[in-house]
C-alpha atoms as a PDB file:
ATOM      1  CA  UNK A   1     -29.245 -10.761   2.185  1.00  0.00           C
ATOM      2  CA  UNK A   2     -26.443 -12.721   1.371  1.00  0.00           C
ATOM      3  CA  UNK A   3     -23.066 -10.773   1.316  1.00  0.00           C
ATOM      4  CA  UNK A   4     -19.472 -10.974   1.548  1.00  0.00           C
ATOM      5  CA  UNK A   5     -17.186  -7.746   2.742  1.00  0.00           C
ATOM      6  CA  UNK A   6     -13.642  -8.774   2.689  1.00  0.00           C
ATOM      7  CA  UNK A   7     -10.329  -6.924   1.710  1.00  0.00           C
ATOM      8  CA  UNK A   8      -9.127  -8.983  -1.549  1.00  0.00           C
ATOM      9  CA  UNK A   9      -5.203  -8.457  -1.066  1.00  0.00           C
ATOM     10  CA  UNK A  10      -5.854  -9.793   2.521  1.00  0.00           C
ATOM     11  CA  UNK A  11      -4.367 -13.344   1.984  1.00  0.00           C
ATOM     12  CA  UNK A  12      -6.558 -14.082   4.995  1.00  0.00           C
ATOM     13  CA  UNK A  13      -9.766 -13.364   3.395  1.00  0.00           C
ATOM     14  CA  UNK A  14      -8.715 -15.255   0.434  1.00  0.00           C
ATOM     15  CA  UNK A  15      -7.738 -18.082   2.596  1.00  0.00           C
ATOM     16  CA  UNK A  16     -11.252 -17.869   4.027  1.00  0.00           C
ATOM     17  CA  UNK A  17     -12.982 -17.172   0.963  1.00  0.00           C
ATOM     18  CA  UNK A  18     -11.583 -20.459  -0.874  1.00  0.00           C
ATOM     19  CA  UNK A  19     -12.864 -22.384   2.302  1.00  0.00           C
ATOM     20  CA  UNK A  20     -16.357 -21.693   2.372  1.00  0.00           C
ATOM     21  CA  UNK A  21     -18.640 -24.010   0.494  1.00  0.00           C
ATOM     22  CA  UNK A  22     -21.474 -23.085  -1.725  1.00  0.00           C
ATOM     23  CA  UNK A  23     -20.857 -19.221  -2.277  1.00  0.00           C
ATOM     24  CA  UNK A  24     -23.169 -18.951  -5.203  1.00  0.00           C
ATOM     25  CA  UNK A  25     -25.643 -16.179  -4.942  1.00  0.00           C
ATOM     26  CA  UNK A  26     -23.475 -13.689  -2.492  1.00  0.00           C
ATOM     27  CA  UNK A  27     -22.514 -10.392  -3.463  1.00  0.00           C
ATOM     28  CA  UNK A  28     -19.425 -10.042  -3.125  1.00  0.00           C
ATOM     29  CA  UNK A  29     -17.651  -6.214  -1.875  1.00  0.00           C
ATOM     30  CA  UNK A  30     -14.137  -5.688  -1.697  1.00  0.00           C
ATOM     31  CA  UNK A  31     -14.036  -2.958   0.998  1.00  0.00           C
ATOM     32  CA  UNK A  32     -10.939  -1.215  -0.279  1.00  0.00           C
ATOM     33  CA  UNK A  33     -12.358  -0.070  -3.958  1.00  0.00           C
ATOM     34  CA  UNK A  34     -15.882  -0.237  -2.860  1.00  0.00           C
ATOM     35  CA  UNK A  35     -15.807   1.080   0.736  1.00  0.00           C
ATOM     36  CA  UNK A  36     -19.261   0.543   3.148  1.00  0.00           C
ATOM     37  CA  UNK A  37     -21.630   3.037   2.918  1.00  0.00           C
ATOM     38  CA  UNK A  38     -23.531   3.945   6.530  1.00  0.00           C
ATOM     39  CA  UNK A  39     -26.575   2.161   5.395  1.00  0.00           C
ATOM     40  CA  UNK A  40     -24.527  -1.018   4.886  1.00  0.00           C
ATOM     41  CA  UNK A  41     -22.556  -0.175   8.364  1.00  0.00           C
ATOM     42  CA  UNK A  42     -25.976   0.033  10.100  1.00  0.00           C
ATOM     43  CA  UNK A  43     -27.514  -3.275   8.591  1.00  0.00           C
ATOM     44  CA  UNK A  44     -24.160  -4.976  10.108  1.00  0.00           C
ATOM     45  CA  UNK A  45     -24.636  -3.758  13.184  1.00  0.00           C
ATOM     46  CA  UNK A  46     -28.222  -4.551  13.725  1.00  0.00           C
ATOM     47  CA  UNK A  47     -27.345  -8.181  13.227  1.00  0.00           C
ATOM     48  CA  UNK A  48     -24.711  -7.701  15.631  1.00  0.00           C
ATOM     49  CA  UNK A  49     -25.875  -5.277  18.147  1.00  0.00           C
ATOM     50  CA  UNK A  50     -22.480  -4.056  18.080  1.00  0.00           C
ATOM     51  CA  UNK A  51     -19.964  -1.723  16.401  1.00  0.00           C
ATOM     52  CA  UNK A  52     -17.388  -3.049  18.923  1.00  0.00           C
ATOM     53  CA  UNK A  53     -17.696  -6.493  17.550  1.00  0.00           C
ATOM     54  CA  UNK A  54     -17.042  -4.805  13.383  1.00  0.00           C
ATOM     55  CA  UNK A  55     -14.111  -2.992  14.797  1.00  0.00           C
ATOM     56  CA  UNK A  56     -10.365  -4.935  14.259  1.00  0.00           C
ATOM     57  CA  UNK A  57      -8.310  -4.253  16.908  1.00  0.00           C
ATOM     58  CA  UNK A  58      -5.403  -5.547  14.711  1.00  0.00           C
ATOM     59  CA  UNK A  59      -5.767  -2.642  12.259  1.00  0.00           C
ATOM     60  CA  UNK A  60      -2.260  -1.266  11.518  1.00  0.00           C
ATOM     61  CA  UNK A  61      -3.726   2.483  11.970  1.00  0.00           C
ATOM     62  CA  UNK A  62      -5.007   0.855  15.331  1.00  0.00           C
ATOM     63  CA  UNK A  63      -1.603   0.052  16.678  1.00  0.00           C
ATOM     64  CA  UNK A  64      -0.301   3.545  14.944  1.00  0.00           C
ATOM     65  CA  UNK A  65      -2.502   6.322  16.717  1.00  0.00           C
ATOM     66  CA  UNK A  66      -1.889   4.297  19.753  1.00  0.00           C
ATOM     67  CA  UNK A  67      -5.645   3.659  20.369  1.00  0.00           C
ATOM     68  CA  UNK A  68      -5.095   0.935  22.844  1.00  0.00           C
ATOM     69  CA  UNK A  69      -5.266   3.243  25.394  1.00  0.00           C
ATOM     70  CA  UNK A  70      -8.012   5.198  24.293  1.00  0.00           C
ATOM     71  CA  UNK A  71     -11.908   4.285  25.592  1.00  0.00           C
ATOM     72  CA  UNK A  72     -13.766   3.935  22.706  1.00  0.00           C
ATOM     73  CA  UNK A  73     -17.910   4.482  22.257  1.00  0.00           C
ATOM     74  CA  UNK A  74     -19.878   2.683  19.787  1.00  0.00           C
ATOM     75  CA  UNK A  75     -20.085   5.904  17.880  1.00  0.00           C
ATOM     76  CA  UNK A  76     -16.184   6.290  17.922  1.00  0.00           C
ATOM     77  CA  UNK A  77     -16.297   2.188  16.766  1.00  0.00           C
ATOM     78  CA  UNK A  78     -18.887   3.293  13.528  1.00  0.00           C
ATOM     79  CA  UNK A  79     -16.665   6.585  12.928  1.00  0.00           C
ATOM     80  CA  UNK A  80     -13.963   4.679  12.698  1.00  0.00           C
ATOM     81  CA  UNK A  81     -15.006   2.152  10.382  1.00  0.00           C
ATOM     82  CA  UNK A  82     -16.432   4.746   8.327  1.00  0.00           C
ATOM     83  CA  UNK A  83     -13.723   6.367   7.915  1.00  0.00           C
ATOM     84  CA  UNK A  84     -10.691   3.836   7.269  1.00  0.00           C
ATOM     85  CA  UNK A  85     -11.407   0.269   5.815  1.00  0.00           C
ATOM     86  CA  UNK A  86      -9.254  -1.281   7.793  1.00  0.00           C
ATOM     87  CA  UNK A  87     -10.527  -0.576  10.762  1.00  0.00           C
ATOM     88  CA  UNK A  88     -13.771  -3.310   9.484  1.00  0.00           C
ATOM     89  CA  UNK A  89     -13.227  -6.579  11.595  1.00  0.00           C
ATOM     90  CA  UNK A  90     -13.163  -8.690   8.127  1.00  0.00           C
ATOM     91  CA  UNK A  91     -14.470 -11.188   6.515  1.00  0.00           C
ATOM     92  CA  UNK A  92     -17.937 -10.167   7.218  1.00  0.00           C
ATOM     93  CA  UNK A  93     -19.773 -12.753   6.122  1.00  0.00           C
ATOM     94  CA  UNK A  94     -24.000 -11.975   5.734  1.00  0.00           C
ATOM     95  CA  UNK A  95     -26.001 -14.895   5.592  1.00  0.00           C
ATOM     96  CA  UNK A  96     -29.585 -13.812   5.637  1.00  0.00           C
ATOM     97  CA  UNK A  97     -30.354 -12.966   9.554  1.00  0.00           C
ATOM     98  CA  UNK A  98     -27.043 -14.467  10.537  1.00  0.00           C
ATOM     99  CA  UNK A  99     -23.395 -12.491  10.439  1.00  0.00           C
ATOM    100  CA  UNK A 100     -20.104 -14.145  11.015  1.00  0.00           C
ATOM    101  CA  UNK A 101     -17.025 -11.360  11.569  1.00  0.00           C
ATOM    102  CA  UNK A 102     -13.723 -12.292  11.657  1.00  0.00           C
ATOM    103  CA  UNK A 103     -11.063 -15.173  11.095  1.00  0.00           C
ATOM    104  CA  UNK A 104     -11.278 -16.822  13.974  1.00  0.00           C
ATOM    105  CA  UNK A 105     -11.326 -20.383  13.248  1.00  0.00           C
ATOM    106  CA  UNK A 106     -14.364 -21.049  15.539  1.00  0.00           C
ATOM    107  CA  UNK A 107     -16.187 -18.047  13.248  1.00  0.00           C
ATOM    108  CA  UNK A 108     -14.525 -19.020  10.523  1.00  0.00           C
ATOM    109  CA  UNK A 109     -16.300 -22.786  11.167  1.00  0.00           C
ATOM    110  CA  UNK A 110     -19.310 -21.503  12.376  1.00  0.00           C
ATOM    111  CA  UNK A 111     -19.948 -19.825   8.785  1.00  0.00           C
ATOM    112  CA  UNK A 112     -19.278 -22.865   7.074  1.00  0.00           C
ATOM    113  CA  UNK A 113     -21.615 -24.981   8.934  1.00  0.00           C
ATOM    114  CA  UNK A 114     -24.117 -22.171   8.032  1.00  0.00           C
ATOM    115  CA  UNK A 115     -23.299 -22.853   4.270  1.00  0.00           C
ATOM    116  CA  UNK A 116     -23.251 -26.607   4.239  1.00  0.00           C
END
């Protein structure tokens, strides 16, 4: 599978999204009209072996129900992303057996050495 989730008025994303070479052939889900489905959720995860890993800690509903403080499960991590799209650590970025999450520039080179 090749596959793209990202949030397209995140000027991050876009940012990302311009950077990485030779796109052709991804699908391509923006997360806000099209949100991730539990079947999608659960083919992340198994790449990752983590709903921790999906889960932004940046999210602005994060930071606004105070969560920081809370101790999360992996099922509270997969609720959450199921039930707000901005809780998804983003891009997500599905190369075939390999998933890159996040904009952190070592992920963020990481999934561009994948697509050189």
């Amino acid at each position: 599978m090749r596959k793209i989730y990202y949030l397209k008025t995140c000027d991050t994303c876009k940012r990302i999204l311009k950077s990485l070479p030779n796109t052709e052939g991804f699908a391509f889900q923006d997360i806000k009209e099209q949100p991730l489905t539990v079947a999608q959720l659960e083919a992340i995860h198994a790449l990752t072996g983590s709903y921790e890993v999906l889960f932004s800690k940046r999210a602005k509903l994060y930071k606004e129900r105070n969560m920081k403080d809370e101790v999360l499960s992996e099922a509270d991590y997969k609720r959450y992303i199921l039930e707000h799209y901005t809780f998804l650590n983003r891009p997500v970025i599905v190369v075939d057996d390999q998933v890159f999450v996040g904009n952190s520039p070592k992920v963020v080179a990481q999934a561009i050495a994948a697509l050189s």
